[in-house]
Structures are given as structure tokens and as C-alpha cells.
PDB file of N, CA and C in Angstrom:
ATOM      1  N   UNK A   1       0.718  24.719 -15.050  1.00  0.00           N
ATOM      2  CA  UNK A   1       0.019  24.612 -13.785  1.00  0.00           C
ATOM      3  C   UNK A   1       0.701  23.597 -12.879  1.00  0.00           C
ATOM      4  N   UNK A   2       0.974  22.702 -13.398  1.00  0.00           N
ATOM      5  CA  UNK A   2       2.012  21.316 -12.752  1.00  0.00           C
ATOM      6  C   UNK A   2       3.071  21.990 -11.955  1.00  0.00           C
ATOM      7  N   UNK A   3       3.699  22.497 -12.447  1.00  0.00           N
ATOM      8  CA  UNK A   3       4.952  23.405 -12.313  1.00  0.00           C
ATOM      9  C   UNK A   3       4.729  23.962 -11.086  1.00  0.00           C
ATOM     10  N   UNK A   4       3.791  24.736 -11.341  1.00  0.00           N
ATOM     11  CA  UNK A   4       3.337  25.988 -10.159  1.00  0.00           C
ATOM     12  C   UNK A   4       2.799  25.107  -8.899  1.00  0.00           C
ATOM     13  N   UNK A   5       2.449  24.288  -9.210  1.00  0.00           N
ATOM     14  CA  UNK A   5       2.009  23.173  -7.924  1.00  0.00           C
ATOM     15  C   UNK A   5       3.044  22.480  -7.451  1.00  0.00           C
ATOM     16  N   UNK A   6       3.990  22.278  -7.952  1.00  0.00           N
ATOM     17  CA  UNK A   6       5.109  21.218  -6.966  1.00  0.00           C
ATOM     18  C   UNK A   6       6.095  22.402  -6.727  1.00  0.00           C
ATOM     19  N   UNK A   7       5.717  23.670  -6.714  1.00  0.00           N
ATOM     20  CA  UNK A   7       6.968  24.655  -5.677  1.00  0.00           C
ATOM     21  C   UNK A   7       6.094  25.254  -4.728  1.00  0.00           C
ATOM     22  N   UNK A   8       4.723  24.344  -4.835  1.00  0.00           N
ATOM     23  CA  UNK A   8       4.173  24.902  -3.245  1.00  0.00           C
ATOM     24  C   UNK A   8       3.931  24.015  -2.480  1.00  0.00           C
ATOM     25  N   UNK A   9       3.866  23.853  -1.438  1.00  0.00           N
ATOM     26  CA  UNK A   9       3.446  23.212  -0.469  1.00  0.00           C
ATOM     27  C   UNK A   9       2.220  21.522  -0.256  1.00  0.00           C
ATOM     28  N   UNK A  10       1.032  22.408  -1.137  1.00  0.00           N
ATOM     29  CA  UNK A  10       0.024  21.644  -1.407  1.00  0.00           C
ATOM     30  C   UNK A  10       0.178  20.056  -2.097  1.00  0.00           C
ATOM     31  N   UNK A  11       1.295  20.593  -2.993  1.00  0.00           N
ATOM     32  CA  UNK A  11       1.415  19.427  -3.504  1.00  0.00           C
ATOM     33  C   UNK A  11       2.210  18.217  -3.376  1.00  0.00           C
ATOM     34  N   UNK A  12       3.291  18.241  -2.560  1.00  0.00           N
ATOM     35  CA  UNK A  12       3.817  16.954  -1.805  1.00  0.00           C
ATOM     36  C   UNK A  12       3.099  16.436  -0.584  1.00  0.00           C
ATOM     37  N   UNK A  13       2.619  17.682  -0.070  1.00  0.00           N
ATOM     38  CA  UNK A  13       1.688  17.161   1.052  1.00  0.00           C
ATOM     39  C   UNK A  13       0.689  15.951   0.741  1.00  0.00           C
ATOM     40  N   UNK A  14      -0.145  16.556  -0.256  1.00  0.00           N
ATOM     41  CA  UNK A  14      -1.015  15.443  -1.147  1.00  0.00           C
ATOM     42  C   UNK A  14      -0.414  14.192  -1.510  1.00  0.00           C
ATOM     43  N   UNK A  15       0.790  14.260  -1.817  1.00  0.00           N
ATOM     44  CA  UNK A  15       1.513  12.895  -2.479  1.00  0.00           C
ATOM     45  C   UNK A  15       1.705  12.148  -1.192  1.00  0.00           C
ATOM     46  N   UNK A  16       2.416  12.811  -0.378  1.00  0.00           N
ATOM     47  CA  UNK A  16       2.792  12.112   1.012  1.00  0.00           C
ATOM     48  C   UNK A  16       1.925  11.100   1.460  1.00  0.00           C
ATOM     49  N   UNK A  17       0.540  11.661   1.280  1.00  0.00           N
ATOM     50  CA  UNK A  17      -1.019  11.337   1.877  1.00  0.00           C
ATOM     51  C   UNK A  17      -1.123  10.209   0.880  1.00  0.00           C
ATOM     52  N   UNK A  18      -1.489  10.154  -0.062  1.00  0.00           N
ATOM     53  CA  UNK A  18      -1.800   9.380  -1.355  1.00  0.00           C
ATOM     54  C   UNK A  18      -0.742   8.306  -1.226  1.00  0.00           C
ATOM     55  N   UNK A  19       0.335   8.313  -1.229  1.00  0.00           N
ATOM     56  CA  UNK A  19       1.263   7.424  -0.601  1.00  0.00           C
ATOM     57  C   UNK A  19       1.019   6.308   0.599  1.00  0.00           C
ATOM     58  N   UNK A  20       0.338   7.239   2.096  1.00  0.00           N
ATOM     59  CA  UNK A  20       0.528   6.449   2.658  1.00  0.00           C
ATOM     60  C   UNK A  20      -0.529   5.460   2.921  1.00  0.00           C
ATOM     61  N   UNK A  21      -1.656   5.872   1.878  1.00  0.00           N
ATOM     62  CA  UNK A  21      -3.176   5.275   1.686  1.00  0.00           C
ATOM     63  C   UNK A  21      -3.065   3.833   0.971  1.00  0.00           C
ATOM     64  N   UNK A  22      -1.389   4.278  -0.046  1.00  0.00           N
ATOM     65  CA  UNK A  22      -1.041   3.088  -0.749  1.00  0.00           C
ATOM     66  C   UNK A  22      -0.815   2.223  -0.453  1.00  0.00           C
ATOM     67  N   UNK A  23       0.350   2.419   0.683  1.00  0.00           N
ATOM     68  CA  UNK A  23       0.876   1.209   1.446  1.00  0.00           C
ATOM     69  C   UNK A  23      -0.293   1.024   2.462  1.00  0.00           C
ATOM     70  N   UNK A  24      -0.660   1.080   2.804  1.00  0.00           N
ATOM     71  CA  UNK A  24      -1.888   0.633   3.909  1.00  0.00           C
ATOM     72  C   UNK A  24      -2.846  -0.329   3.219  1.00  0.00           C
ATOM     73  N   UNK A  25      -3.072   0.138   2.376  1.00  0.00           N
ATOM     74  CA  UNK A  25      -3.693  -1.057   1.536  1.00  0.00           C
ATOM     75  C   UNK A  25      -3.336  -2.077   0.880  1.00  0.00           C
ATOM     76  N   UNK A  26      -1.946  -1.590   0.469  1.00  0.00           N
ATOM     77  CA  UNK A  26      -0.720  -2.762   0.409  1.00  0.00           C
ATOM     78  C   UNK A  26      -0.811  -3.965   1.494  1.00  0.00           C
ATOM     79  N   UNK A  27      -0.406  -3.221   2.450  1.00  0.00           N
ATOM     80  CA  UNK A  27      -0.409  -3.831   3.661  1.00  0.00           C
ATOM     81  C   UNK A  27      -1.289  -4.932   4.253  1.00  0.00           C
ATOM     82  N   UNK A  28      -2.896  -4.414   3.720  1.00  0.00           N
ATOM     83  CA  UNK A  28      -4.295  -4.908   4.004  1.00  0.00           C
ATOM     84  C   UNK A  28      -4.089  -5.931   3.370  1.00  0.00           C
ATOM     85  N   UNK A  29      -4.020  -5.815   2.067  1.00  0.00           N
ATOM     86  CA  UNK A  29      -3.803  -6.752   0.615  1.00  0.00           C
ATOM     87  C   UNK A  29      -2.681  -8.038   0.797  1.00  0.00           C
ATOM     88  N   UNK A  30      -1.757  -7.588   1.681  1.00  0.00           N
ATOM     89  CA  UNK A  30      -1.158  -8.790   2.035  1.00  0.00           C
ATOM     90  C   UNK A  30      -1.207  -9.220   3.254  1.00  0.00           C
ATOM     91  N   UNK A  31      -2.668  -9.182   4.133  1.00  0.00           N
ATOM     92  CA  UNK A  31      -3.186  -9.767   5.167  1.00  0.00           C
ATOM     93  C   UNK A  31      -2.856  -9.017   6.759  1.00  0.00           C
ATOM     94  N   UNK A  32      -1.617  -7.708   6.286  1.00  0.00           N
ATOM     95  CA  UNK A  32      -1.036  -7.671   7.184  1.00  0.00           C
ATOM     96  C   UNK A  32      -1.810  -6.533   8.343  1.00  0.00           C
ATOM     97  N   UNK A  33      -1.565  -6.358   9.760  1.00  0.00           N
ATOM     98  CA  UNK A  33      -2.503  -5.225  10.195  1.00  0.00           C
ATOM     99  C   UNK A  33      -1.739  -4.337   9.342  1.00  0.00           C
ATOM    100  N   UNK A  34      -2.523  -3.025   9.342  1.00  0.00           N
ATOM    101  CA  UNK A  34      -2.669  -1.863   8.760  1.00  0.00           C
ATOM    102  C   UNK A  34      -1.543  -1.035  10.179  1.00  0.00           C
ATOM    103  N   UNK A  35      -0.109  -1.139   9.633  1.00  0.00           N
ATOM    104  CA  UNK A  35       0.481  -0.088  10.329  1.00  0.00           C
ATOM    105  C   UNK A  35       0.649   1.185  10.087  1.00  0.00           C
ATOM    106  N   UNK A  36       0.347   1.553   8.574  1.00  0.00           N
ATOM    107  CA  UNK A  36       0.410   2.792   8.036  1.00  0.00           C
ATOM    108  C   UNK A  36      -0.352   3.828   7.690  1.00  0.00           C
ATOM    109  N   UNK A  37      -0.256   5.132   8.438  1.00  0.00           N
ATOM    110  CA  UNK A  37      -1.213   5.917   8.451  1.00  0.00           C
ATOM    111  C   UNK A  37      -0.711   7.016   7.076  1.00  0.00           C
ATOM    112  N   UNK A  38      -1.798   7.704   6.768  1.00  0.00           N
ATOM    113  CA  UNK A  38      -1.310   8.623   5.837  1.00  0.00           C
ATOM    114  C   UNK A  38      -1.677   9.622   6.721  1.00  0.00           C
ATOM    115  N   UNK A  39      -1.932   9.993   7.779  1.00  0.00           N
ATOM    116  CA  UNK A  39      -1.507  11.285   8.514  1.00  0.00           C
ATOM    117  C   UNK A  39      -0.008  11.230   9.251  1.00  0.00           C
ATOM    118  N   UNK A  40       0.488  10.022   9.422  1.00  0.00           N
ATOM    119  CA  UNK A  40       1.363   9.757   9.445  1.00  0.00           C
ATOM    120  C   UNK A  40       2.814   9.796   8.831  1.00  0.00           C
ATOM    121  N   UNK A  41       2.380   9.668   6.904  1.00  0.00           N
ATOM    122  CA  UNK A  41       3.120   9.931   5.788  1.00  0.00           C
ATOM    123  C   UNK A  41       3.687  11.435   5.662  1.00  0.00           C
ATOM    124  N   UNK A  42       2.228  11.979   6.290  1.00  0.00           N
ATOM    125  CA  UNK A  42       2.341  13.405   5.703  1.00  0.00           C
ATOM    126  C   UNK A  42       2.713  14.614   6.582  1.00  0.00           C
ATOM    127  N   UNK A  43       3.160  14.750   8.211  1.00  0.00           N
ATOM    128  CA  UNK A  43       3.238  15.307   8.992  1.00  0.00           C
ATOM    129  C   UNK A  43       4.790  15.464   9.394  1.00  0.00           C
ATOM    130  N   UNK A  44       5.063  14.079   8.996  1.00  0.00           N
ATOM    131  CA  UNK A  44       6.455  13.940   9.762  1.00  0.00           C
ATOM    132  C   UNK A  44       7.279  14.408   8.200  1.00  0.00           C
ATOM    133  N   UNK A  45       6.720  15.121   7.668  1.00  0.00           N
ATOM    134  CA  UNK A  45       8.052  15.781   6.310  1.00  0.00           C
ATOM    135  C   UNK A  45       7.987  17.214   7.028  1.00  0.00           C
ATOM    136  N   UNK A  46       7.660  17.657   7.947  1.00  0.00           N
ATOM    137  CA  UNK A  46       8.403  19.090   8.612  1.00  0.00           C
ATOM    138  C   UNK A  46       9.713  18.785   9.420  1.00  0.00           C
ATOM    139  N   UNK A  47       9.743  17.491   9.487  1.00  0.00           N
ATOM    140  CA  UNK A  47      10.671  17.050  11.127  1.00  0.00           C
ATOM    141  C   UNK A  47      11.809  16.714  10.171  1.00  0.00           C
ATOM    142  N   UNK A  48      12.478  17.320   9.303  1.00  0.00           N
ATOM    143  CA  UNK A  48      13.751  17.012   8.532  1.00  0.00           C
ATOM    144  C   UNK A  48      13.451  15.833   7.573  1.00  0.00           C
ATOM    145  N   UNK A  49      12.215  16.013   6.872  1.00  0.00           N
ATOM    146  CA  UNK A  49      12.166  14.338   5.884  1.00  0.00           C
ATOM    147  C   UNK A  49      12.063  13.098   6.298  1.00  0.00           C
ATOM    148  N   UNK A  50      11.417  13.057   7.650  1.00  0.00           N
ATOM    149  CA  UNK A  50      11.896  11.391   8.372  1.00  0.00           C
ATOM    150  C   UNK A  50      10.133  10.697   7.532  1.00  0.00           C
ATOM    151  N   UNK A  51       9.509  11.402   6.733  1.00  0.00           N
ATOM    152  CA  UNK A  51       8.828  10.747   6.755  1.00  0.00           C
ATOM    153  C   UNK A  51       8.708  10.248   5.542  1.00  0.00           C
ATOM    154  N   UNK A  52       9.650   9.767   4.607  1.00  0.00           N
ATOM    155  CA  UNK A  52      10.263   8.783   3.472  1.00  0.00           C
ATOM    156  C   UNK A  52      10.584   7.922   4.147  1.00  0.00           C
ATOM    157  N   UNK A  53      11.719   7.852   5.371  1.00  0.00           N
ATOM    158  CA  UNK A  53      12.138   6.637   6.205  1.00  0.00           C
ATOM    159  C   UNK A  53      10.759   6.079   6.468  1.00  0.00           C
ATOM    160  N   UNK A  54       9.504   6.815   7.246  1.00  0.00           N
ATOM    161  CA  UNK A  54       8.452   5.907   7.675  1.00  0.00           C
ATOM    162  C   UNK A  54       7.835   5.035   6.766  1.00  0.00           C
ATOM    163  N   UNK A  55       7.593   5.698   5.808  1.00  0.00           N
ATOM    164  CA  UNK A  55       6.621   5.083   4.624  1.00  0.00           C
ATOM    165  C   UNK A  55       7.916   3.696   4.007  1.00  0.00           C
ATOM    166  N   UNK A  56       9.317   4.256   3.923  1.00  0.00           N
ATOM    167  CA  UNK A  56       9.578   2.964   3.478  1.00  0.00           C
ATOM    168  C   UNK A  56       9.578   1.555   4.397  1.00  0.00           C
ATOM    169  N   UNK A  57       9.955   2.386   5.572  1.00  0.00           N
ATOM    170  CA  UNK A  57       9.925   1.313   7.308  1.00  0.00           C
ATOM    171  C   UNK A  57       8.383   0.031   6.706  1.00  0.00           C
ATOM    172  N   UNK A  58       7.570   1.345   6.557  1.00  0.00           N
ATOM    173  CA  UNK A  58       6.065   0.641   5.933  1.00  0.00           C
ATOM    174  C   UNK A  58       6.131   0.074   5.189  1.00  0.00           C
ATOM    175  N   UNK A  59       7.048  -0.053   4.163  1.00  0.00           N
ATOM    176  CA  UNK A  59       6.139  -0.281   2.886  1.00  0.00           C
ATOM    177  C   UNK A  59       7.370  -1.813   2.705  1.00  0.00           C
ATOM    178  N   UNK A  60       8.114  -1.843   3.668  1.00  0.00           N
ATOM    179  CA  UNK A  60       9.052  -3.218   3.803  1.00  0.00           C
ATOM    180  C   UNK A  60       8.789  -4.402   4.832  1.00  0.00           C
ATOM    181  N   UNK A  61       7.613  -3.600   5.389  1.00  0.00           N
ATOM    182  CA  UNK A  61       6.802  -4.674   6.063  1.00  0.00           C
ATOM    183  C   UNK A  61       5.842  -5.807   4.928  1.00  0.00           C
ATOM    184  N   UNK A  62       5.759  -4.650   3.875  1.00  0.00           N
ATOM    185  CA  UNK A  62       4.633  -5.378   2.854  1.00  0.00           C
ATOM    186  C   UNK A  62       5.633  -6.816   2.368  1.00  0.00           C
ATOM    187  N   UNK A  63       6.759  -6.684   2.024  1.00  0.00           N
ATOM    188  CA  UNK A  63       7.713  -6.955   0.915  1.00  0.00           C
ATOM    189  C   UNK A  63       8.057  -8.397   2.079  1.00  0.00           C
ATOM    190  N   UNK A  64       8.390  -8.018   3.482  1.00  0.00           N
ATOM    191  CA  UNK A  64       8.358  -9.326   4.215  1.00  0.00           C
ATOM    192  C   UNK A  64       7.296 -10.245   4.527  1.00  0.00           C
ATOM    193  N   UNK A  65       6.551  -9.842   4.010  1.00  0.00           N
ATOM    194  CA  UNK A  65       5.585 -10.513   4.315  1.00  0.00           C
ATOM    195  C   UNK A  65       5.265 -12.052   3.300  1.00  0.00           C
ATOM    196  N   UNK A  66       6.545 -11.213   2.278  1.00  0.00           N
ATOM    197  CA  UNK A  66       6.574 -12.258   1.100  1.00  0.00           C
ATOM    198  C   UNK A  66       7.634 -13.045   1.005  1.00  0.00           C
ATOM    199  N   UNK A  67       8.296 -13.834   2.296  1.00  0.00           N
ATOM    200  CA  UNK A  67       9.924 -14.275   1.582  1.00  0.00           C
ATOM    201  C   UNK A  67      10.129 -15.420   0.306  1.00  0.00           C
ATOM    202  N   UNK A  68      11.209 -15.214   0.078  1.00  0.00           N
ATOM    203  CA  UNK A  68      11.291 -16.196  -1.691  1.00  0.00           C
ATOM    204  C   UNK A  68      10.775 -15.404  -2.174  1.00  0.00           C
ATOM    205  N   UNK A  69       9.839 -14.515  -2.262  1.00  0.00           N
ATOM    206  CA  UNK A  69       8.824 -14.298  -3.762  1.00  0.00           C
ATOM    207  C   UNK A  69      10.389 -13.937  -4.855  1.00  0.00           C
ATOM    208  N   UNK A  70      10.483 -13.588  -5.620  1.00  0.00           N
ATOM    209  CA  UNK A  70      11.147 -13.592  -7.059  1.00  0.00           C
ATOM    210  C   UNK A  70      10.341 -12.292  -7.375  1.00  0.00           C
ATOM    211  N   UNK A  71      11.368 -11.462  -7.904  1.00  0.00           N
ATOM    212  CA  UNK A  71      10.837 -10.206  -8.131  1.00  0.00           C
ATOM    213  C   UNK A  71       9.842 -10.704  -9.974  1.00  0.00           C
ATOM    214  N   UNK A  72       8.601  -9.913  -9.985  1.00  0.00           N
ATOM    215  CA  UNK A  72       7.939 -10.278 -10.801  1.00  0.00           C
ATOM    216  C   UNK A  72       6.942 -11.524 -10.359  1.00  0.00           C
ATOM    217  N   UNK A  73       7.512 -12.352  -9.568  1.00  0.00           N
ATOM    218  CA  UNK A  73       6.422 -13.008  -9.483  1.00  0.00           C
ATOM    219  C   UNK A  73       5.046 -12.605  -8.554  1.00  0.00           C
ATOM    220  N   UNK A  74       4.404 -13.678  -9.045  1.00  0.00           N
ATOM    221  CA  UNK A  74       2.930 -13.617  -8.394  1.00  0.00           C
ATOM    222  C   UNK A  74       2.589 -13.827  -7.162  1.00  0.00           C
ATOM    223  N   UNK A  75       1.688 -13.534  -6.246  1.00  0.00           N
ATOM    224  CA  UNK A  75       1.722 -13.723  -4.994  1.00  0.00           C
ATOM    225  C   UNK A  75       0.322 -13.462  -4.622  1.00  0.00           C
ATOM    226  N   UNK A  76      -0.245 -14.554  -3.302  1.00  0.00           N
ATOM    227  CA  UNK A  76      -1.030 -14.633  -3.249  1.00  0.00           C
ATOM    228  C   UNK A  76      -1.756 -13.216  -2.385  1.00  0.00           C
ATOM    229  N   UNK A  77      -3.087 -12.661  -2.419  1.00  0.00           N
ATOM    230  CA  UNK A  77      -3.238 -11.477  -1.571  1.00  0.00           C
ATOM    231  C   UNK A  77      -4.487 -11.805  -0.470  1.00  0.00           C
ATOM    232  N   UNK A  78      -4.676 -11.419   0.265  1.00  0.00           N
ATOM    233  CA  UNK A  78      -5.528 -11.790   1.341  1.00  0.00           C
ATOM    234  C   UNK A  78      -6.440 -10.740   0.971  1.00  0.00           C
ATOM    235  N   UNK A  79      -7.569 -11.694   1.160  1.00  0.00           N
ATOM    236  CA  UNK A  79      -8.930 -10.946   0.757  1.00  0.00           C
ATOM    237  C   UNK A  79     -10.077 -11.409   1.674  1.00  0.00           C
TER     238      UNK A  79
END
């Protein structure tokens, strides 16, 4: 059934989405505004794939938000 779902459509769409719900909350989690939409994640993969570039554009906002951190380490999250 797995199989039959990732050669259709339905199912990257979903990931795209689920993705960009991730980083948004990422985002939240490290105090930051919420630039990332998951209608956003998931629309712009008809326009030639630009929408891996967005989500990572996104998801390196999270990562600056941390300079120094040391991969593995701990970090504080805004709550």
C-alpha cells in the first residue's frame, strides 16, 4: 500500500504539508515569527520543485536563530 501511495500524487503533497507545519513550529519554538506556511510548502512543488528551496530558506531561519550552538547541543526554546 506504501508503494502505491508515493507514485501518486497524494502522498508528497501530504509530506510537503506535514513538513511545513514542522518548521513553523520550529520556528515558534525558537521564539521566532512564524514565516512558514504549509500551504506554502505544498503548492510551490508544481513550479519546478522550488518548494524544498522554501522550506529549507525556512527551516535556516530556525538554525540562525541559534549562533555557537554545537551540533547536539542543547538550546534554550521560547515558550
Amino acid at each position: 500500500m506504501l508503494l502505491f501511495l508515493g507514485r501518486t500524487l497524494i502522498a508528497p503533497l501530504i509530506s510537503f504539508h506535514n513538513t511545513g507545519k514542522a518548521i513553523a513550529n520550529g520556528q515558534r519554538a525558537a521564539g521566532l515569527q512564524v514565516t512558514c506556511s504549509p500551504a506554502a510548502s505544498t503548492w510551490p512543488a508544481f513550479a519546478f520543485g522550488i518548494n524544498v528551496w522554501y522550506m529549507q530558506r525556512e527551516l535556516n531561519r530556525v538554525t540562525q536563530a541559534y549562533p555557537g550552538a554545537t551540533p547536539g547541543a542543547q538550546v534554550p526554546l521560547a515558550v
